[in-house]
C-alpha atoms as a PDB file:
ATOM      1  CA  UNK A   1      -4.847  42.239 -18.865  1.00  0.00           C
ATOM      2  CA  UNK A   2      -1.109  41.563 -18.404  1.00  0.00           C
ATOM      3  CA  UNK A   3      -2.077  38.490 -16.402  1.00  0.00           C
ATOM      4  CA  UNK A   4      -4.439  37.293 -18.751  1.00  0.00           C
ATOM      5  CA  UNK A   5      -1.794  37.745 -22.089  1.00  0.00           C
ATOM      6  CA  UNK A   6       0.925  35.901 -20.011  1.00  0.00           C
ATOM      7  CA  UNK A   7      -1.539  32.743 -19.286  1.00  0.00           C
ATOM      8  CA  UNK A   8      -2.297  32.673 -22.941  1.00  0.00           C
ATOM      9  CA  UNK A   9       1.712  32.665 -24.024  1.00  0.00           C
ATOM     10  CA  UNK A  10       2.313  30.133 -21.470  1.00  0.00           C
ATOM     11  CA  UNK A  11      -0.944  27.765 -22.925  1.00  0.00           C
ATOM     12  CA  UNK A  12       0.250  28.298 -26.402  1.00  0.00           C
ATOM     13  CA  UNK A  13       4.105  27.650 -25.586  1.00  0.00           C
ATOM     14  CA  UNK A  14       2.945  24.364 -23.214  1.00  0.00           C
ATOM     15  CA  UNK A  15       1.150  23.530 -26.441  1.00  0.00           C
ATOM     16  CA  UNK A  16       3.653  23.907 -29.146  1.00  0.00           C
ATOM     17  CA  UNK A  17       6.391  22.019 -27.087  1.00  0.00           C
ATOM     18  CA  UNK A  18       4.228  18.949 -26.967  1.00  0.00           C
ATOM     19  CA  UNK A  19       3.231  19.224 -30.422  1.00  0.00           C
ATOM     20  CA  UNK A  20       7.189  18.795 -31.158  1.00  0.00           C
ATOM     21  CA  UNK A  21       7.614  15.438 -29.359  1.00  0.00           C
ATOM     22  CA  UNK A  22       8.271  12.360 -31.593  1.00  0.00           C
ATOM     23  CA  UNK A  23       7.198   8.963 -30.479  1.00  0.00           C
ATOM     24  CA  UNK A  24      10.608   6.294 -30.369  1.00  0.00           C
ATOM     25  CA  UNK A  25       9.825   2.709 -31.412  1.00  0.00           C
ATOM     26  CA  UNK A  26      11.848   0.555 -29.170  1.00  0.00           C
ATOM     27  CA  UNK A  27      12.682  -3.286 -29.687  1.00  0.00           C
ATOM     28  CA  UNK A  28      11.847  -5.759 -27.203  1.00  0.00           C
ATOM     29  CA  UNK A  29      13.547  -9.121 -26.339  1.00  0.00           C
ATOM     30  CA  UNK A  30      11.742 -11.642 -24.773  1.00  0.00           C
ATOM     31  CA  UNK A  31      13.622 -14.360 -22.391  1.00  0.00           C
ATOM     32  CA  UNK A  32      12.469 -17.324 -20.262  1.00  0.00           C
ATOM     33  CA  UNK A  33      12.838 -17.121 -16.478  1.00  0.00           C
ATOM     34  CA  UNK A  34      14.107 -20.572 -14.477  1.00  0.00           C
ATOM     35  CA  UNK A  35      12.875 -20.865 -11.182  1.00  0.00           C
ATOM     36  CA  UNK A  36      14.917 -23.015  -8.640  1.00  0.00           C
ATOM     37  CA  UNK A  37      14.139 -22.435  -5.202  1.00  0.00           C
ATOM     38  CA  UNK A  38      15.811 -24.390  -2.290  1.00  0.00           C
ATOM     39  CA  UNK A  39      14.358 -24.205   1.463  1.00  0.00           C
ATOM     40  CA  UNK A  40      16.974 -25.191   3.953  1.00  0.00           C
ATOM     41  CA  UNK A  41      15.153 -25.391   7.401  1.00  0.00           C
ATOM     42  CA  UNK A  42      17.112 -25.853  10.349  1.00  0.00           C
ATOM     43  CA  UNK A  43      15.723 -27.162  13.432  1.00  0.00           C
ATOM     44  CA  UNK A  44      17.471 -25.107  16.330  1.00  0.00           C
ATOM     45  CA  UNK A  45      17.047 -26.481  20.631  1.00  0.00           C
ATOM     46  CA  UNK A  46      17.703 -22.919  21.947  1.00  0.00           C
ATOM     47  CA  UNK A  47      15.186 -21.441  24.581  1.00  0.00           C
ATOM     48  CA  UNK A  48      14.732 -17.716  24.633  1.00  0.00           C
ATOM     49  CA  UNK A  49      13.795 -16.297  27.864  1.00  0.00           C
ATOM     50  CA  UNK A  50      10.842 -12.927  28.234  1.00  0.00           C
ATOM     51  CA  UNK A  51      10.310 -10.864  29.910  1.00  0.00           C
ATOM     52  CA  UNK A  52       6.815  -9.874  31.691  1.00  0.00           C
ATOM     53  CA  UNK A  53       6.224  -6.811  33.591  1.00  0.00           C
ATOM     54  CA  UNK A  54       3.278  -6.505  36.106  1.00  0.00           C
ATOM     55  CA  UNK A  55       1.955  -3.686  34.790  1.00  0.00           C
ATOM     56  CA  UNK A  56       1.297  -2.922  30.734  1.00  0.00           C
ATOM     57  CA  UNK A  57       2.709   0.336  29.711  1.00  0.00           C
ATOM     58  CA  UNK A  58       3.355   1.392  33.138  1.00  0.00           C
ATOM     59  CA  UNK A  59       5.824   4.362  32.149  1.00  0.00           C
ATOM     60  CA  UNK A  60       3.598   5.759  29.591  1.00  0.00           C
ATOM     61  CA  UNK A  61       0.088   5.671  31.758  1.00  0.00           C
ATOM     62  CA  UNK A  62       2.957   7.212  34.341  1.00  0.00           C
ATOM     63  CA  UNK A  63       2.985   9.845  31.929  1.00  0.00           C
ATOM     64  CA  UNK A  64       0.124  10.598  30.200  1.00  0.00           C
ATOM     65  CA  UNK A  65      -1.310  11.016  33.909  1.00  0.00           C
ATOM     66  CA  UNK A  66       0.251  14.486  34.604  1.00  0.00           C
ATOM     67  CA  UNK A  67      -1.850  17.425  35.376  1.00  0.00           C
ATOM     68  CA  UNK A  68      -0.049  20.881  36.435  1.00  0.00           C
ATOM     69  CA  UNK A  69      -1.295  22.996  39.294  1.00  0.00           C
ATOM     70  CA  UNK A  70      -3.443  25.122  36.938  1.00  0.00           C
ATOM     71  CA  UNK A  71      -5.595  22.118  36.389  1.00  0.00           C
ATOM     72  CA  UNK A  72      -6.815  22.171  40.405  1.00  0.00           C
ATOM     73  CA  UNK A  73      -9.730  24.086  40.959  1.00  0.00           C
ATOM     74  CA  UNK A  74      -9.433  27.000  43.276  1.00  0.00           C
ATOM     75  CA  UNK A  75     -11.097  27.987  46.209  1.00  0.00           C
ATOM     76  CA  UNK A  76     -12.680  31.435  46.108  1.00  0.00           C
END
């Protein structure tokens, strides 16, 4: 019952506090937006040097290949 009377207060409370809210009217102001956009491209001669490995991912197959001793089947 006590449960029940304090969702009640808390609906009418919720209620009544929203009720109180006034709406504000605010002004707007309108302005125009100028768009200049410049591009400046530069052609650059430099040569960048990758790397390639043999092997993709090598280190993480490396890895994600581990298996403990508990993982061997045993002989009985």
């Amino acid at each position: 019952m006590k449960a029940i009377l304090t969702f009640v207060f808390f609906i009418f409370v919720s209620t009544a506090a929203m009720a109180n809210t006034k709406e504000v009217k605010v002004e707007t102001i309108t302005k125009g937006v100028n768009l200049e956009i410049t591009i400046a491209t530069k052609k650059l001669n430099t040569t960048e040097v990758a790397r390639l490995y043999r092997f993709k991912n090598s280190r993480v197959k490396k890895a994600l290949k581990f298996s403990s001793k508990a993982d061997k089947a045993k002989m009985a």
